[in-house]
Each structure stands twice: as structure tokens, then as C-alpha cells.
Protein backbone atom coordinates (compact mmCIF):
# COMPACT_ATOMS: atom_id res chain seq x y z
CA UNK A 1 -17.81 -11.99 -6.29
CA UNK A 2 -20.02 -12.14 -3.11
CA UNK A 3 -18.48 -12.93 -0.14
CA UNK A 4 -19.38 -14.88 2.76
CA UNK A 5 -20.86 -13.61 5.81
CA UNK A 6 -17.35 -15.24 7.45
CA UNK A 7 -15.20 -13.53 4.65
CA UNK A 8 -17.09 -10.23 5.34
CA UNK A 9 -16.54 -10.28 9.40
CA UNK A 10 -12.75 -11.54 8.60
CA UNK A 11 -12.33 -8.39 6.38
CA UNK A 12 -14.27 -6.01 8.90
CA UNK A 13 -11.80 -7.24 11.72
CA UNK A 14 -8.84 -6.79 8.93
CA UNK A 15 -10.04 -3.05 8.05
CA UNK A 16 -10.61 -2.04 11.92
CA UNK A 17 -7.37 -3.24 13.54
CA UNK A 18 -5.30 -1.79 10.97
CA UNK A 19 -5.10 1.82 11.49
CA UNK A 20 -4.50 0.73 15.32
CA UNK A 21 -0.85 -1.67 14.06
CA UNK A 22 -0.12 1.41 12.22
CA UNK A 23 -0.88 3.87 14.90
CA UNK A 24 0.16 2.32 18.15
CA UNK A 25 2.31 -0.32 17.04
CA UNK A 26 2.63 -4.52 17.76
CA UNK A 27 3.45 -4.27 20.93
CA UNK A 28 1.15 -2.05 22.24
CA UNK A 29 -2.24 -2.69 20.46
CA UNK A 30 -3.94 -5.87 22.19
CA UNK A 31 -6.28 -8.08 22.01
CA UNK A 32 -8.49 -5.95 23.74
CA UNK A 33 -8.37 -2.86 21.72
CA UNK A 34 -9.28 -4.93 18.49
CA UNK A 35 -12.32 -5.95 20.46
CA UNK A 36 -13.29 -2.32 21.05
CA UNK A 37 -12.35 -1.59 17.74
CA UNK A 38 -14.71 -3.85 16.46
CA UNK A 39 -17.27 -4.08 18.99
CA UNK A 40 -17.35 -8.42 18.11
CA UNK A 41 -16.97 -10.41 21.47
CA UNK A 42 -13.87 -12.70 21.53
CA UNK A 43 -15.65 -15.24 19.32
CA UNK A 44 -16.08 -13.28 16.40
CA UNK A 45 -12.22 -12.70 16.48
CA UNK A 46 -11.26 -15.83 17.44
CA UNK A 47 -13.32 -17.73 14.72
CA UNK A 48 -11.43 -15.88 12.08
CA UNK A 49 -8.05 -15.32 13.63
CA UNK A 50 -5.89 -17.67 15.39
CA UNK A 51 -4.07 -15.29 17.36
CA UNK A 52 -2.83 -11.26 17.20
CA UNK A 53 0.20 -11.94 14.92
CA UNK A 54 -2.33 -13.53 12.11
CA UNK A 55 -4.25 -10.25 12.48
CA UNK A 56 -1.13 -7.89 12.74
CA UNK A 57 -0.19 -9.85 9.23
CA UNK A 58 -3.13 -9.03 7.48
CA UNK A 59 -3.37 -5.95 8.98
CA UNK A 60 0.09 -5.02 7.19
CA UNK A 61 -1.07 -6.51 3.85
CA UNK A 62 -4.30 -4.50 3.78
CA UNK A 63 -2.80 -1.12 4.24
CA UNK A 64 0.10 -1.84 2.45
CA UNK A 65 -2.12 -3.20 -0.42
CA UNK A 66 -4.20 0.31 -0.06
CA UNK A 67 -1.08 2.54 -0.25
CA UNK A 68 0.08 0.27 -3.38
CA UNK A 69 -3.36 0.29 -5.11
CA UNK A 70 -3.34 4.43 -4.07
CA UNK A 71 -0.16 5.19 -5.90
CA UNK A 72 -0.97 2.73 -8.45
CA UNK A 73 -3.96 4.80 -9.84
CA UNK A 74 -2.11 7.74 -9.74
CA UNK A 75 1.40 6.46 -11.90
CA UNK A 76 -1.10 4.45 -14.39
CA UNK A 77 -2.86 8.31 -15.19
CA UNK A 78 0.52 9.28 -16.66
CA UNK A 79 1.91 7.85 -20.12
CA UNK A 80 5.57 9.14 -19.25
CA UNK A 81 8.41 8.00 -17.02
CA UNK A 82 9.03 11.94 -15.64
CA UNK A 83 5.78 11.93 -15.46
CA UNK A 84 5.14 8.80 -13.61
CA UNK A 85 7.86 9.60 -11.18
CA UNK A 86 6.69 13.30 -10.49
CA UNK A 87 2.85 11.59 -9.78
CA UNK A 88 4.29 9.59 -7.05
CA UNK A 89 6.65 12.91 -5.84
CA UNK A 90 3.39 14.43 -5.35
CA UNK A 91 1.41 11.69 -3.91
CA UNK A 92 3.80 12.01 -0.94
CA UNK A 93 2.80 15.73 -0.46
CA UNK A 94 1.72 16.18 2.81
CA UNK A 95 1.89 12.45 3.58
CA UNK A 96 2.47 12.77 7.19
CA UNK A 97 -0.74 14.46 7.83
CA UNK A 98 -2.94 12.72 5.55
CA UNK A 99 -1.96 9.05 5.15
CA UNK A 100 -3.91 6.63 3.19
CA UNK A 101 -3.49 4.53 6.47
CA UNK A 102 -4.16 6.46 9.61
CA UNK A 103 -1.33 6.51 11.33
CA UNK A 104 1.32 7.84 8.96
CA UNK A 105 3.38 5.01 6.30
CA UNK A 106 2.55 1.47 7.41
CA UNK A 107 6.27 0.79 5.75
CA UNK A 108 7.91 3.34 7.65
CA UNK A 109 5.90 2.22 11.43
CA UNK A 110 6.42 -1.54 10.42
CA UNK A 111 9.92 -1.69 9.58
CA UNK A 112 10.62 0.56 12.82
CA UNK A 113 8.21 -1.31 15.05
CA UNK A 114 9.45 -5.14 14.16
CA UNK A 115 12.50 -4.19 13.84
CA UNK A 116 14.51 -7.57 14.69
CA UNK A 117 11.71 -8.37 17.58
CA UNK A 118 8.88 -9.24 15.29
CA UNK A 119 10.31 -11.54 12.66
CA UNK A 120 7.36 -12.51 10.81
CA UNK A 121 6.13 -8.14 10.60
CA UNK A 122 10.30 -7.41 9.49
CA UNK A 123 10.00 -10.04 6.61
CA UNK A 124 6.79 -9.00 5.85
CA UNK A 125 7.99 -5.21 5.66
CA UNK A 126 11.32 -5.98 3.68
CA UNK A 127 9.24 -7.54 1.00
CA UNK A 128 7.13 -4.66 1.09
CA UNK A 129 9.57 -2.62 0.76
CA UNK A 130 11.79 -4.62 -1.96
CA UNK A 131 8.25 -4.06 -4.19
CA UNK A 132 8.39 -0.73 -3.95
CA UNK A 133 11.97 -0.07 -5.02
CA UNK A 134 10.76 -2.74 -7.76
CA UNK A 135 8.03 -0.20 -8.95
CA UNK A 136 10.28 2.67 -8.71
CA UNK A 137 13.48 0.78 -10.86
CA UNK A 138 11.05 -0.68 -13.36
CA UNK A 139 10.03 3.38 -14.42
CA UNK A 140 13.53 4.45 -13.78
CA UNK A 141 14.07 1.55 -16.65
CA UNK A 142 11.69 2.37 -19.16
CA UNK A 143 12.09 5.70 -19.07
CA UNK A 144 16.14 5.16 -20.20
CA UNK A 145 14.69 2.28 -22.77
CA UNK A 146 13.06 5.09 -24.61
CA UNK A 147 15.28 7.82 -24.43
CA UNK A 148 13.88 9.86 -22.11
CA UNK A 149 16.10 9.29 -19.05
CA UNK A 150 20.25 9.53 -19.39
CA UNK A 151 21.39 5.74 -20.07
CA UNK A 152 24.27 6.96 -17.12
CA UNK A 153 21.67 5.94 -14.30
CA UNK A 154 21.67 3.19 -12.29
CA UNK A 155 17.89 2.40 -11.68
CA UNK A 156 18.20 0.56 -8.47
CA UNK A 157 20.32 3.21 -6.76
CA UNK A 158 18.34 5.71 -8.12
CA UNK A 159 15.14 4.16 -6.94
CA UNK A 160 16.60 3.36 -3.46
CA UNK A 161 18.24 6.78 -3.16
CA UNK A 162 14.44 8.50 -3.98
CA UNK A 163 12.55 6.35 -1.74
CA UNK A 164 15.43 6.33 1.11
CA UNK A 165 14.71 10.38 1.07
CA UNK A 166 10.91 9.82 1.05
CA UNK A 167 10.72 7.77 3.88
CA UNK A 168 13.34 10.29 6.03
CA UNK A 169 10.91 13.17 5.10
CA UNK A 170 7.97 11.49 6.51
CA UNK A 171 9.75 10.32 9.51
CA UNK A 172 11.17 13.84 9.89
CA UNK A 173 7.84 15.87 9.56
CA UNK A 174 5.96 12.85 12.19
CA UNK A 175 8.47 13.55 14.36
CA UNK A 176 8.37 17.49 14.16
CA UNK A 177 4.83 17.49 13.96
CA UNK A 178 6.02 19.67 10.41
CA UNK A 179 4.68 18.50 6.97
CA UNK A 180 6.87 20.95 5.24
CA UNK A 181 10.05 18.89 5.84
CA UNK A 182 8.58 16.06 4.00
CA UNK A 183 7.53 18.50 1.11
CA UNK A 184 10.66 20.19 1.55
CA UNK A 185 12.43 16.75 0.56
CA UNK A 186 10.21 15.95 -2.64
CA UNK A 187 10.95 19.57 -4.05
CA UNK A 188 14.42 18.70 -3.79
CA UNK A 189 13.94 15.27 -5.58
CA UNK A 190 11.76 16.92 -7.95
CA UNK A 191 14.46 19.11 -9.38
CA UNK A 192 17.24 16.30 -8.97
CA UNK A 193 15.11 14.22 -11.68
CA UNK A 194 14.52 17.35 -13.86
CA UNK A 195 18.42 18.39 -13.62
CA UNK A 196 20.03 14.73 -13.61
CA UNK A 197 17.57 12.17 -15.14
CA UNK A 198 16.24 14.08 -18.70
CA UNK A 199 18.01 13.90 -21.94
């Protein structure tokens, strides 16, 4: 489907501004950046977007939708639930220097930056976040359904307790400027679904 020349600048302003919410944060990217971002005067941002938190919004749901579609295409290669769950274990490798956002995990800087001073980013996060764990439970599931996982896990804790040490590696290795935390962490998980989850 074509879009409109109006769609197309709405989606260029969507696609500039978000690796600057997901490297400097709500707070400190304005108005002004997005304008040097996307060389448009005020007009051109202003006819699409009411204001910085309807930008900030979509800004969230286009990386967020990248990351998604990212690991997405790399479960949907693998036909088994060990499998699946190793492809996402090693789509995380060396996520803190090479993001699929630039900046690092727009989950991670979201939920951090909004906190409880950005309502609107925090809900938008938490839902974010709950499809994740979603993802994560729903593989955990199938993979006890068919025998391949012990029927003595609990999916959602095991899918919170796998993403939990995901997003601690990556906020460990940003932080130490050390991607072999983070890739420290997923060996670990790696052999806790090999040793605890097969049959």
C-alpha cells in the first residue's frame, strides 16, 4: 500500500526521533533536536504531531515494534521450543553494543526514563513489556504441551525470571561499557534451560 506524502513525512519524523528517546531520554531530547534530526522546519512537525509526547509515543512503538519484528524472524526460523528459546538467547549476544535501536533496549531506557514521571511512556513500556513475557510463556508452554520441556515449570516465572536476567545483563554491560557481562548472563541461562527445562 502506497502511502501518502503526509504518512511518509509522519513516518520519517517517527524513524528520526527515535534513536534520540532511546539515546538521550524524554526529558532531555527537545523539540529542537527533532528539528535537527530531521532537518523539517517547525511546520513539518507540527502538521503531523501535536506535541513531543505524541512523538515520544510513536517513537516507543516504532522501535519497540522493530526489536519485536527482529526477534520475531529469528524464533519463527526454529520449529522447536529449545530451539526457539536458545534463538532469542543469542539474539541478545552483544546487545549492548549493537542494538536494533541505537541507543541500547528501548524497554530497558523507557521503563527507566518514565519511570513514575512520564505516565503515558511507563504504561506504554509495561505493556511492552507484559508482551514480551507473553512471547516468552507462550514457548515455555508449548514446549511442556509436547513433551519437550518438564511439566514441573511454571511458564510465567520462568519467562519473567529469563527476561528479568536479560534486561540486568544489558543494563550491566551499558553501564560498564562491557558486553561480556551481558553474554556472560545468556551462557548462564543457556545451560539453566539445557539442565532444568529438557525431558
Amino acid at each position: 500500500m502506497m502511502l501518502s506524502k503526509s504518512e511518509r513525512t509522519k513516518q520519517f519524523i517517527i524513524e528520526r526521533s527515535a534513536p534520540l528517546f532511546n539515546t538521550k531520554g524524554y526529558a532531555a531530547t527537545s523539540m529542537s533536536d527533532i528539528l535537527r534530526a530531521t532537518g523539517l522546519a517547525k511546520g513539518g512537525i507540527y502538521g503531523n504531531f501535536r506535541n513531543k509526547d505524541e512523538i515520544a509515543l510513536e517513537a516507543f512503538n516504532y522501535s519497540f515494534n522493530k526489536l519485536r519484528e527482529a526477534l520475531r524472524f529469528r524464533i519463527r526460523e526454529e520449529s522447536t521450543a529449545f530451539a526457539k528459546l536458545n534463538a532469542i538467547l543469542d539474539f541478545y549476544y552483544n546487545y549492548s553494543e549493537s542494538p536494533v535501536i541505537e541507543g541500547g533496549c528501548v524497554l530497558l531506557n523507557t521503563a527507566t526514563d518514565a519511570d513514575d514521571s512520564i505516565p503515558f511512556l511507563k504504561e506504554r513500556a509495561k505493556q511492552g513489556l507484559k508482551d514480551m513475557l507473553a512471547s516468552l510463556k507462550h514457548i515455555i508452554e508449548r514446549g511442556i504441551e509436547a513433551g519437550e520441556f518438564s511439566r514441573k515449570l511454571n511458564a510465567q516465572n520462568e519467562a519473567e525470571l529469563i527476561f528479568a536476567a536479560i534486561e540486568g545483563g544489558i543494563m550491566m554491560s551499558k553501564l560498564n561499557d562491557s558486553p561480556a557481562i551481558l553474554n556472560k548472563v545468556l551462557g548462564y541461562l543457556k545451560t539453566q534451560v539445557r539442565e532444568r527445562f529438557l525431558n
